[in-house]
C-alpha atoms as a PDB file:
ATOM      1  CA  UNK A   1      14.288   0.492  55.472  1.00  0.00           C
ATOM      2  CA  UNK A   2      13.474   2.654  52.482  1.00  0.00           C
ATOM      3  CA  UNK A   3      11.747   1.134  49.019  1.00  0.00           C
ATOM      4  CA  UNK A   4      14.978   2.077  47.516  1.00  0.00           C
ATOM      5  CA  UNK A   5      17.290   0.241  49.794  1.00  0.00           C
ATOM      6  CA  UNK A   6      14.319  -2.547  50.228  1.00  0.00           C
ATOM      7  CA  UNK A   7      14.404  -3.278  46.620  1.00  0.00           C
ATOM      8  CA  UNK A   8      18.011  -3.503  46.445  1.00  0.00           C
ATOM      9  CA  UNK A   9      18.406  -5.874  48.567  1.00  0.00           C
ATOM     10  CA  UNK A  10      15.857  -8.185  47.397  1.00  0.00           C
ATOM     11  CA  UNK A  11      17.237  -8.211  44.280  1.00  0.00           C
ATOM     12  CA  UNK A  12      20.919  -8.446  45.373  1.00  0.00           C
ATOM     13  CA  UNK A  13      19.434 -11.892  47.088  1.00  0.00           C
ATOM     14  CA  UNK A  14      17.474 -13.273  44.324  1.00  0.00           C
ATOM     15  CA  UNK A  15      19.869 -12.342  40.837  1.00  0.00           C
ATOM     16  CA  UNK A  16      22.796 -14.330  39.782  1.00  0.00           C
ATOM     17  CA  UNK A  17      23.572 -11.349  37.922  1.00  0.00           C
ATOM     18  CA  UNK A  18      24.976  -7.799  38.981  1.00  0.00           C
ATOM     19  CA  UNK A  19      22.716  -5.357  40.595  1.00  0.00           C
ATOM     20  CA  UNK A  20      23.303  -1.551  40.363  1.00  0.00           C
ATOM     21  CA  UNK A  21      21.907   1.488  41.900  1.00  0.00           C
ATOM     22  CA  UNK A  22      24.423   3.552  42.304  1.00  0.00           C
ATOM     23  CA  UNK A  23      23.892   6.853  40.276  1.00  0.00           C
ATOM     24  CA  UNK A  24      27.265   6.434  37.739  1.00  0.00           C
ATOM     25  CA  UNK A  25      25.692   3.257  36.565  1.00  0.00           C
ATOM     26  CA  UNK A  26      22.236   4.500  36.543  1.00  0.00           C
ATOM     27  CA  UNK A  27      23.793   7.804  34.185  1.00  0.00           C
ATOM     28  CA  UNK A  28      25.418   5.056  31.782  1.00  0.00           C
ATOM     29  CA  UNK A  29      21.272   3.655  30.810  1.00  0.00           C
ATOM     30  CA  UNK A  30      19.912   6.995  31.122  1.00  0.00           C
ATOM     31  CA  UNK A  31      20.747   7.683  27.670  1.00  0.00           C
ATOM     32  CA  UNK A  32      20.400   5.624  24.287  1.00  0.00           C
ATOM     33  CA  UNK A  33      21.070   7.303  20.642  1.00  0.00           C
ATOM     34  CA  UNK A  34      18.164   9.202  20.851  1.00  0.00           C
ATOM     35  CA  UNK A  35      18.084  12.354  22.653  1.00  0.00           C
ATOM     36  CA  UNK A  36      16.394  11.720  25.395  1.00  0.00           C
ATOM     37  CA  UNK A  37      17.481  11.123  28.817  1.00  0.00           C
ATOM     38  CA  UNK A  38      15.805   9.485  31.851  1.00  0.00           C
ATOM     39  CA  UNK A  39      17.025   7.763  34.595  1.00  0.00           C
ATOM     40  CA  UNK A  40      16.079   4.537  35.417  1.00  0.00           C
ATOM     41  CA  UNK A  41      15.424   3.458  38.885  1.00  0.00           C
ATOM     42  CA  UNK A  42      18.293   0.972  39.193  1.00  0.00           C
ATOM     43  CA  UNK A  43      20.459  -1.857  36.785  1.00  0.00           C
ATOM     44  CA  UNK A  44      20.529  -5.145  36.314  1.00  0.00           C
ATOM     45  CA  UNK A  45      22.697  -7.410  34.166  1.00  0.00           C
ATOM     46  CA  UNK A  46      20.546 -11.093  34.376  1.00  0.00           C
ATOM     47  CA  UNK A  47      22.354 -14.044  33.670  1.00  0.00           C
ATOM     48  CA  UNK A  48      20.183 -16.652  32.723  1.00  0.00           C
ATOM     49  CA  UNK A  49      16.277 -16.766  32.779  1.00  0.00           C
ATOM     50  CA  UNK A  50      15.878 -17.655  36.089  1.00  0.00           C
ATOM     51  CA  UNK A  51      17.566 -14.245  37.045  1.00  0.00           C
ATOM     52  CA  UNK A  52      14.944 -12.567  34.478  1.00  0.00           C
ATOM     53  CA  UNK A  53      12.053 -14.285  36.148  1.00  0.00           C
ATOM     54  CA  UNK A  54      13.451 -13.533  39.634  1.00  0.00           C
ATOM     55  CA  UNK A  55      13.925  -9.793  38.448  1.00  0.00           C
ATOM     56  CA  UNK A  56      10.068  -9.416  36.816  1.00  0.00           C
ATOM     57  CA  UNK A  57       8.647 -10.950  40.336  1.00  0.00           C
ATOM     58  CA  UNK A  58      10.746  -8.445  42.394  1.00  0.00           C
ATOM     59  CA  UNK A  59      10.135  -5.363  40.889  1.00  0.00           C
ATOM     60  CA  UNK A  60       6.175  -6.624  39.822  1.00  0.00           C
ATOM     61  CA  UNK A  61       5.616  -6.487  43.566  1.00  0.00           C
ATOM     62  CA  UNK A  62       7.315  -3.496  44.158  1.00  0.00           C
ATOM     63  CA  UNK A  63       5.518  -1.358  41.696  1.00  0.00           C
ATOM     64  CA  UNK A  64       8.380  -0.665  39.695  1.00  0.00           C
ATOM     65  CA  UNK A  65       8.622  -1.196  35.696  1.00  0.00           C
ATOM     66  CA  UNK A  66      10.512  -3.468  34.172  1.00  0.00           C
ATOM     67  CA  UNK A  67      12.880  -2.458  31.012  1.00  0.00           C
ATOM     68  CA  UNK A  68      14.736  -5.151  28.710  1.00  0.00           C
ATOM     69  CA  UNK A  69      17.639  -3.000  27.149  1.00  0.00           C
ATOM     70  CA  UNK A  70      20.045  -4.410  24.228  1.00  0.00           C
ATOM     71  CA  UNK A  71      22.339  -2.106  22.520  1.00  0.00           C
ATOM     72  CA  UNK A  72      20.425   1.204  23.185  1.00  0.00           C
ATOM     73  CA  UNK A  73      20.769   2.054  19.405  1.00  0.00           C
ATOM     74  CA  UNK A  74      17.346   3.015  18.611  1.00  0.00           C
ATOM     75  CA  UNK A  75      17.132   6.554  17.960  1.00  0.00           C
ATOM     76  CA  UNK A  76      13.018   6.629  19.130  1.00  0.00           C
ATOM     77  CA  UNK A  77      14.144   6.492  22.691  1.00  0.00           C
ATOM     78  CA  UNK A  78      12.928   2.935  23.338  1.00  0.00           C
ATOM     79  CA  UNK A  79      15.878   1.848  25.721  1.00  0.00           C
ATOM     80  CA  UNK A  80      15.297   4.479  28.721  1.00  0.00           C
ATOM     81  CA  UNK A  81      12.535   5.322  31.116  1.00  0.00           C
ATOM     82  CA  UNK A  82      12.473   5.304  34.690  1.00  0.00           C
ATOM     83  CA  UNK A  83      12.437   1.348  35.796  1.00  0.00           C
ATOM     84  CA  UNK A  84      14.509  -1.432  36.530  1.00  0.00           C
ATOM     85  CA  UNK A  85      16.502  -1.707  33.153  1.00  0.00           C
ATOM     86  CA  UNK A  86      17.354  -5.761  32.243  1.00  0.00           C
ATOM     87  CA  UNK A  87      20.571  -5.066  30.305  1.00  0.00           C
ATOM     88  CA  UNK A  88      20.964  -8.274  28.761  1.00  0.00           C
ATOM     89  CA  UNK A  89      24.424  -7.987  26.767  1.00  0.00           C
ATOM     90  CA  UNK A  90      27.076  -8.617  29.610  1.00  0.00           C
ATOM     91  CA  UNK A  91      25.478 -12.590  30.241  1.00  0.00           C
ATOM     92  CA  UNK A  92      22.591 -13.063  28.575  1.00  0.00           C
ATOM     93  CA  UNK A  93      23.851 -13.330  25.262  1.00  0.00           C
ATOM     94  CA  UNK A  94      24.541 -17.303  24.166  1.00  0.00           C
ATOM     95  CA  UNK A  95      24.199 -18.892  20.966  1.00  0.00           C
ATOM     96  CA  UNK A  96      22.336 -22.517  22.435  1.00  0.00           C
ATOM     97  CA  UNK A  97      22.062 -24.170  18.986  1.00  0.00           C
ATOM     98  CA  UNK A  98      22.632 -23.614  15.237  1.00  0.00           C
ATOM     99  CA  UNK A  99      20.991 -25.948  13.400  1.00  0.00           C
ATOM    100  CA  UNK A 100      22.945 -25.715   9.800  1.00  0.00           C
ATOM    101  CA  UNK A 101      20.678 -28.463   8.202  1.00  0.00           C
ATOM    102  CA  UNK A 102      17.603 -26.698   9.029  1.00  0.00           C
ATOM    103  CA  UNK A 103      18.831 -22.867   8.874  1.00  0.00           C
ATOM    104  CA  UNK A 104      17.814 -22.306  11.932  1.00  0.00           C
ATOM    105  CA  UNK A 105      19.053 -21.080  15.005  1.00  0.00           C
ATOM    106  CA  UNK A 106      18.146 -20.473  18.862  1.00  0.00           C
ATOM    107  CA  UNK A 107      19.768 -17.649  20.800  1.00  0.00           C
ATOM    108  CA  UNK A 108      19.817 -15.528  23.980  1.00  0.00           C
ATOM    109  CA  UNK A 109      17.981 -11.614  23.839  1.00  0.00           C
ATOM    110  CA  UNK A 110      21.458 -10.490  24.352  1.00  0.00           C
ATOM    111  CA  UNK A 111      23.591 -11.923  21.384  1.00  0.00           C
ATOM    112  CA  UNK A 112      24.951  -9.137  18.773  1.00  0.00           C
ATOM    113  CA  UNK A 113      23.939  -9.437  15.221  1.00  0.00           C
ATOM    114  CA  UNK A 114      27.702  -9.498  13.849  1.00  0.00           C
ATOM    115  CA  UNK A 115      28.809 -11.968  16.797  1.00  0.00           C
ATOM    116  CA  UNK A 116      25.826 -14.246  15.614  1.00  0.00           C
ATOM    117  CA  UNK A 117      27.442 -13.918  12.006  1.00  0.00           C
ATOM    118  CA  UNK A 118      30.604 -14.615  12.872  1.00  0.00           C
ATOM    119  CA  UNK A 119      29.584 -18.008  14.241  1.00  0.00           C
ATOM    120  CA  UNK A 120      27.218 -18.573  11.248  1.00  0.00           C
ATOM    121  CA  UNK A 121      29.668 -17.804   8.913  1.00  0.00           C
ATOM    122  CA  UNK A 122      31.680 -21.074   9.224  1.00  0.00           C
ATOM    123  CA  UNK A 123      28.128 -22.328   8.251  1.00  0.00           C
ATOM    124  CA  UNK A 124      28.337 -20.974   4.663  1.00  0.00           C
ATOM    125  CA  UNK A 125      25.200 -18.566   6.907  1.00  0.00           C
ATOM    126  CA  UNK A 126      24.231 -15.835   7.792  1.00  0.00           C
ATOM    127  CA  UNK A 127      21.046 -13.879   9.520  1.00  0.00           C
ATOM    128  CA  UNK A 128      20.256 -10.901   6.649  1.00  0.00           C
ATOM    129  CA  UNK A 129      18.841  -8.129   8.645  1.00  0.00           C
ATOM    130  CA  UNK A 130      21.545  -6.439   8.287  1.00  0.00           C
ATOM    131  CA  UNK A 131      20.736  -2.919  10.236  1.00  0.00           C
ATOM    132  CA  UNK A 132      23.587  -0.571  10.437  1.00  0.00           C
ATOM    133  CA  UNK A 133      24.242  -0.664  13.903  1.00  0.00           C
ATOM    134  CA  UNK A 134      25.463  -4.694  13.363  1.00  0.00           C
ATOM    135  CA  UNK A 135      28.164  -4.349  15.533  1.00  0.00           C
ATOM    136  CA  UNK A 136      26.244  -3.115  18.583  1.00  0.00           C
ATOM    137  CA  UNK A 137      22.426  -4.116  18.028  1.00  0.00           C
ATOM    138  CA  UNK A 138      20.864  -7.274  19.863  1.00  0.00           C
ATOM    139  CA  UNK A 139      18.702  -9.892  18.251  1.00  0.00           C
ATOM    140  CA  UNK A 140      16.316  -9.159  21.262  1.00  0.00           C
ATOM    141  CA  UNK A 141      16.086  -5.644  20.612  1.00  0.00           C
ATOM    142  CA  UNK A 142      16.120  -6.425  16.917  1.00  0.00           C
ATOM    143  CA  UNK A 143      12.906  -8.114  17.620  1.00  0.00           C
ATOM    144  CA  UNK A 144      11.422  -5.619  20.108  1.00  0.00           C
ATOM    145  CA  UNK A 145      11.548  -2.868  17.393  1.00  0.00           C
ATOM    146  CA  UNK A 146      10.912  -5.474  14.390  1.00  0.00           C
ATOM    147  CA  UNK A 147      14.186  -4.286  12.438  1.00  0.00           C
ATOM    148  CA  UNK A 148      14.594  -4.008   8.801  1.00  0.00           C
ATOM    149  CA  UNK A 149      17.689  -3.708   7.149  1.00  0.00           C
ATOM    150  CA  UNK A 150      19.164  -2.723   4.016  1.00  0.00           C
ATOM    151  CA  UNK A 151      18.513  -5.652   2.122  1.00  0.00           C
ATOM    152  CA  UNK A 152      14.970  -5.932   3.363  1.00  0.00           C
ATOM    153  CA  UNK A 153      13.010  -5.999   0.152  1.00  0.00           C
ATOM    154  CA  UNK A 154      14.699  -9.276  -1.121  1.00  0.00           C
ATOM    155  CA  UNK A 155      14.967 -10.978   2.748  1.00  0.00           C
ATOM    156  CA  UNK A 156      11.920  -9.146   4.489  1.00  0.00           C
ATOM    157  CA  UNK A 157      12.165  -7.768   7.889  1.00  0.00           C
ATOM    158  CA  UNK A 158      12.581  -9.241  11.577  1.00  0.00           C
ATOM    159  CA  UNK A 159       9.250 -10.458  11.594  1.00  0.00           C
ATOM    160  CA  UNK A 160       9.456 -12.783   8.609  1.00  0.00           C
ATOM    161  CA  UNK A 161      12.674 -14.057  10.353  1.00  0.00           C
ATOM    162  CA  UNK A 162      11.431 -14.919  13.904  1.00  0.00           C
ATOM    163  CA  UNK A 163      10.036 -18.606  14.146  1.00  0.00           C
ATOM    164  CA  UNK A 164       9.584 -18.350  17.958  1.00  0.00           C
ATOM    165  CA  UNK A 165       9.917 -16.520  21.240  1.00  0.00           C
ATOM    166  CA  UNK A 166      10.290 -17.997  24.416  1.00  0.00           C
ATOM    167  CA  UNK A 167       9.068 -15.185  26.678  1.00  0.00           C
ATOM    168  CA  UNK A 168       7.998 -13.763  29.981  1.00  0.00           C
ATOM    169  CA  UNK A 169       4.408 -12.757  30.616  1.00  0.00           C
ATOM    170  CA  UNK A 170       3.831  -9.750  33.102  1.00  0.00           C
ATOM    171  CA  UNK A 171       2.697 -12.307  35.979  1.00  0.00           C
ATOM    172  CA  UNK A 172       5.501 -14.690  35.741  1.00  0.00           C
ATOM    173  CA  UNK A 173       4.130 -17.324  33.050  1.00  0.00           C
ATOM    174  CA  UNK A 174       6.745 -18.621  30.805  1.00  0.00           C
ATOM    175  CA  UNK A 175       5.126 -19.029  27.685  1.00  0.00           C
ATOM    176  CA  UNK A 176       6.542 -20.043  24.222  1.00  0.00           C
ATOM    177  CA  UNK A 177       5.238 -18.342  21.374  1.00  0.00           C
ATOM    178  CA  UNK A 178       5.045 -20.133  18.053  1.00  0.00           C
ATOM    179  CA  UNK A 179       2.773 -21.694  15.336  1.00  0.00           C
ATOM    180  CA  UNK A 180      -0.233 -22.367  17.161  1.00  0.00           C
ATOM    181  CA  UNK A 181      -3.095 -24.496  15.402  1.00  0.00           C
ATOM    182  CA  UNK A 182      -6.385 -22.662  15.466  1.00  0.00           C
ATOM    183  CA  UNK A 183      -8.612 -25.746  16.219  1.00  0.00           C
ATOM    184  CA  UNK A 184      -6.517 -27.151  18.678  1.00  0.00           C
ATOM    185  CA  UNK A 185      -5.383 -23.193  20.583  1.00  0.00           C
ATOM    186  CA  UNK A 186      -6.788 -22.932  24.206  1.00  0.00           C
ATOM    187  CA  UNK A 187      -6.084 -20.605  27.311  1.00  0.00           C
ATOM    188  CA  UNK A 188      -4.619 -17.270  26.198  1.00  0.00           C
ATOM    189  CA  UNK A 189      -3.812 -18.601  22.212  1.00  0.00           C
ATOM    190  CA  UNK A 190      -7.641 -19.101  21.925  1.00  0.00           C
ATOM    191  CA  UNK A 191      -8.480 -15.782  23.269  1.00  0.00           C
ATOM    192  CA  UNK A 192      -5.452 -13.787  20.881  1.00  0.00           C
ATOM    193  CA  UNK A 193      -6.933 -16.058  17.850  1.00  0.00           C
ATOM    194  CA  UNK A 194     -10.830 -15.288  18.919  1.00  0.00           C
ATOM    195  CA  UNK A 195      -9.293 -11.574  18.711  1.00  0.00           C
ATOM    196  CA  UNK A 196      -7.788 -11.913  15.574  1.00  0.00           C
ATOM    197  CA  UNK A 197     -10.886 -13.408  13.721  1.00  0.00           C
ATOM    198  CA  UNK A 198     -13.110 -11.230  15.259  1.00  0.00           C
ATOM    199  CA  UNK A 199     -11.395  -8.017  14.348  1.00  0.00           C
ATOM    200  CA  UNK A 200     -10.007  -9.097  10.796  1.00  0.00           C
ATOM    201  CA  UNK A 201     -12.078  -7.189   9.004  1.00  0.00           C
ATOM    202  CA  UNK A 202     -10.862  -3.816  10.961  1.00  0.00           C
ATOM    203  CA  UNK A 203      -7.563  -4.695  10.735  1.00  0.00           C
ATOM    204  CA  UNK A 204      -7.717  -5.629   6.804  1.00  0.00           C
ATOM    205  CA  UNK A 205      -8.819  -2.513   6.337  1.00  0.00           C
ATOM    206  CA  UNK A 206      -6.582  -0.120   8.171  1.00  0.00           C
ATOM    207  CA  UNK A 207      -3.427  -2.152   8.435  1.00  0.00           C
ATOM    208  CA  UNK A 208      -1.142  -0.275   5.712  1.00  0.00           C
ATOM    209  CA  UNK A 209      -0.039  -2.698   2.631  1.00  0.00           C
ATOM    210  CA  UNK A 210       3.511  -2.242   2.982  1.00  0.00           C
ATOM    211  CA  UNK A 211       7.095  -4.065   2.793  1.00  0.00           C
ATOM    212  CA  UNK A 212       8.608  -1.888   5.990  1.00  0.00           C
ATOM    213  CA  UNK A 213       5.226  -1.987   8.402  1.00  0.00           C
ATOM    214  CA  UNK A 214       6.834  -1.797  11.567  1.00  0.00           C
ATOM    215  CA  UNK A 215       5.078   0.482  13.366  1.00  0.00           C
ATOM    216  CA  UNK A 216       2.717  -0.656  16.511  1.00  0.00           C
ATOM    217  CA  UNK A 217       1.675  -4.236  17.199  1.00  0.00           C
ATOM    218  CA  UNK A 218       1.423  -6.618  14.452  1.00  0.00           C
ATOM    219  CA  UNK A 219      -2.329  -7.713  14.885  1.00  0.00           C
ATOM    220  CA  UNK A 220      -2.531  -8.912  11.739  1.00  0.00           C
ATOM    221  CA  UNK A 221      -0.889 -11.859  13.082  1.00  0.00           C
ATOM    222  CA  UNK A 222      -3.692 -13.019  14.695  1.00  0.00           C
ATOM    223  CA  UNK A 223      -5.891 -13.223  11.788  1.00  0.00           C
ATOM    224  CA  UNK A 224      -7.079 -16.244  10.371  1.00  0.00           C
ATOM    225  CA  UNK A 225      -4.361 -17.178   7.337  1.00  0.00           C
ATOM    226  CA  UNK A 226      -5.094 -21.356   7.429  1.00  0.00           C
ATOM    227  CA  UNK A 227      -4.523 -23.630   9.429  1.00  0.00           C
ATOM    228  CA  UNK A 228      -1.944 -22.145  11.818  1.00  0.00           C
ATOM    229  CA  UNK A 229      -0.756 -18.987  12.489  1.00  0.00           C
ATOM    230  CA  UNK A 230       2.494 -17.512  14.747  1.00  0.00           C
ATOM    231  CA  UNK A 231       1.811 -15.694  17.555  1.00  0.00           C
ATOM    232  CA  UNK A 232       5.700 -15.000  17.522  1.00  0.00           C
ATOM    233  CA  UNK A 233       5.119 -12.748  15.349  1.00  0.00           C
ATOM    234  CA  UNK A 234       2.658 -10.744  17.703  1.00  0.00           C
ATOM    235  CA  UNK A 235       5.561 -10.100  19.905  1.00  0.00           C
ATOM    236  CA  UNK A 236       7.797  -8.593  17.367  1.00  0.00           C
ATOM    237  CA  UNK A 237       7.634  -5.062  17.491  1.00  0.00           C
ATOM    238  CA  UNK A 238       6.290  -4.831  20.749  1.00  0.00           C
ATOM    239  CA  UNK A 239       8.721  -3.161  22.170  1.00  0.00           C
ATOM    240  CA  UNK A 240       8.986  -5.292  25.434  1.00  0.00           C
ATOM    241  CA  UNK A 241       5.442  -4.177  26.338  1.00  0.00           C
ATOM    242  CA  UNK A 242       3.822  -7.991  25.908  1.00  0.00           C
ATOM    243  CA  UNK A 243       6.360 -10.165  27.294  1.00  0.00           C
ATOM    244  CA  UNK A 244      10.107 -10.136  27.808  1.00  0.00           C
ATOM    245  CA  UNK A 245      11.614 -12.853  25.704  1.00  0.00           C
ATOM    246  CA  UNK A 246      14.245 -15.450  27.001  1.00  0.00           C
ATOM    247  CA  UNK A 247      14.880 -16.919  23.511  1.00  0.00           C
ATOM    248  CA  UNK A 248      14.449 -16.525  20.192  1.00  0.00           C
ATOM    249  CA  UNK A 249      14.646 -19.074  17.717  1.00  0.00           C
ATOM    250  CA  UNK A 250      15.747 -17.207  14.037  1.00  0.00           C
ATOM    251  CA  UNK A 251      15.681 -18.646  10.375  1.00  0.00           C
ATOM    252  CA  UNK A 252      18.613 -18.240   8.377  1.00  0.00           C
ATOM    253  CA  UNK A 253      19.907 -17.940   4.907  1.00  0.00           C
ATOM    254  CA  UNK A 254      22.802 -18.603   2.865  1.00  0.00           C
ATOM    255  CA  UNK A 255      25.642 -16.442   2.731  1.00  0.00           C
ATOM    256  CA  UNK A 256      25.399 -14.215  -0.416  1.00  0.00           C
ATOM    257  CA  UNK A 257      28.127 -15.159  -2.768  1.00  0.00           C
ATOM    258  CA  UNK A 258      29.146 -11.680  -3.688  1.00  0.00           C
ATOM    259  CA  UNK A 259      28.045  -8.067  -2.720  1.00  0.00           C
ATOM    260  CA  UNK A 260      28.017  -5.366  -5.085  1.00  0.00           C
ATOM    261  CA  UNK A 261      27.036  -1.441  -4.556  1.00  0.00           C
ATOM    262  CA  UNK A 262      25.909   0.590  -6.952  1.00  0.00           C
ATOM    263  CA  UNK A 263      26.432   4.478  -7.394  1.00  0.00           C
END
């Protein structure tokens, strides 16, 4: 048996979801809307966690990477690279909860940004990164690049918009990143908050003061800021390269009650 065929049928046991390896399906993920092009070793379409966790174990042991994909409408080339792509838009894509009262919401990696509106809308809500690609782009992409918007200067970016992250580590762990008290963080919190406070200094100086900063990891989100600070926000922008997330729980806003353009 060859790894190839091996690893195909490991993961044809273990996933819920479709597994592909054939090369017409590997072709359609070797592209996003950048221009690059690399094919990935095989597909996946997970349809629940389980099925992510199953995926991560399979492929950890094998030796083979391990690439969430949403939309594939970043033009940076993000969505493509020779590993086992997650493509989390045929199943994993639920809305679990809207929580109108609160403005708050918990959804699946997979969910598009102008389905999510759709079903907020009733709500008198709506979720106001509004990136152009609305119709096609992911929340969980949204987060992995840490998306802007057009409107970002009044609403801020995907980062101020991200209250938590249930996620994947590398080695299995399913680990829920929030607001984490400093005095009372332990295990891998403490360690990412003994980080933060002893590299503030560094980062204060060389982190640019900007709106849009959503290049590289956001570090400063480590750094002591009071009482608490959200280690959600560490994950956005990553790029997939921390954790995969399973969940994301968003913060909303009211619907705008006109929209004007000027020229």
């Amino acid at each position: 048996m060859t790894a190839r065929s091996g690893l195909e049928e490991r993961l044809g046991r273990a996933l819920e979801g479709e597994v592909r390896f054939d090369r017409f399906s590997r072709g359609r993920y070797a592209t996003d809307a950048s221009h690059y092009q690399v094919m990935p070793v095989a597909v996946a379409t997970p349809r629940h966690a389980a099925d992510m966790a199953a995926a991560l174990a399979i492929a950890r042991d094998a030796g083979v990477s391990v690439l969430a994909r949403g939309g594939g409408t970043s033009q940076c080339g993000q969505a493509v690279n020779e590993s086992l792509v997650l493509d989390t838009t045929r199943h994993f894509n639920r809305i679990i909860e809207i929580d109108a009262a609160n403005r708050r919401c918990i959804v699946e990696p997979g969910i598009v940004l102008d389905e999510l509106n759709r079903a907020l809308k009733v709500h008198g809500l709506w979720f106001p990164v509004d990136v152009s690609t609305a119709s096609r782009a992911t929340l969980g992409g949204m987060a992995g690049n840490n998306s802007c918007g057009t409107r970002s200067i009044r609403y801020g970016i995907m980062r101020d918009h991200v209250l938590a992250i249930d996620a994947l580590l590398a080695d299995g762990s399913a680990v829920r990143f929030g607001p984490v008290e400093r005095a009372k963080a332990d295990g891998l919190f403490a360690d990412m908050l003994a980080l933060g406070t002893r590299e503030a200094g560094e980062i204060a100086d060389r982190f640019p003061k900007v709106l849009r900063r959503v290049g590289g990891y956001n570090l400063d989100a480590l750094v002591p800021n009071g009482p608490t600070n959200n280690l959600a926000h560490l994950l956005v922008g990553s790029e997939g390269t921390l954790a995969l997330a399973t969940r994301l729980e968003l913060k909303l806003s009211p619907l705008l009650p006109a929209k004007l353009v000027g020229v």
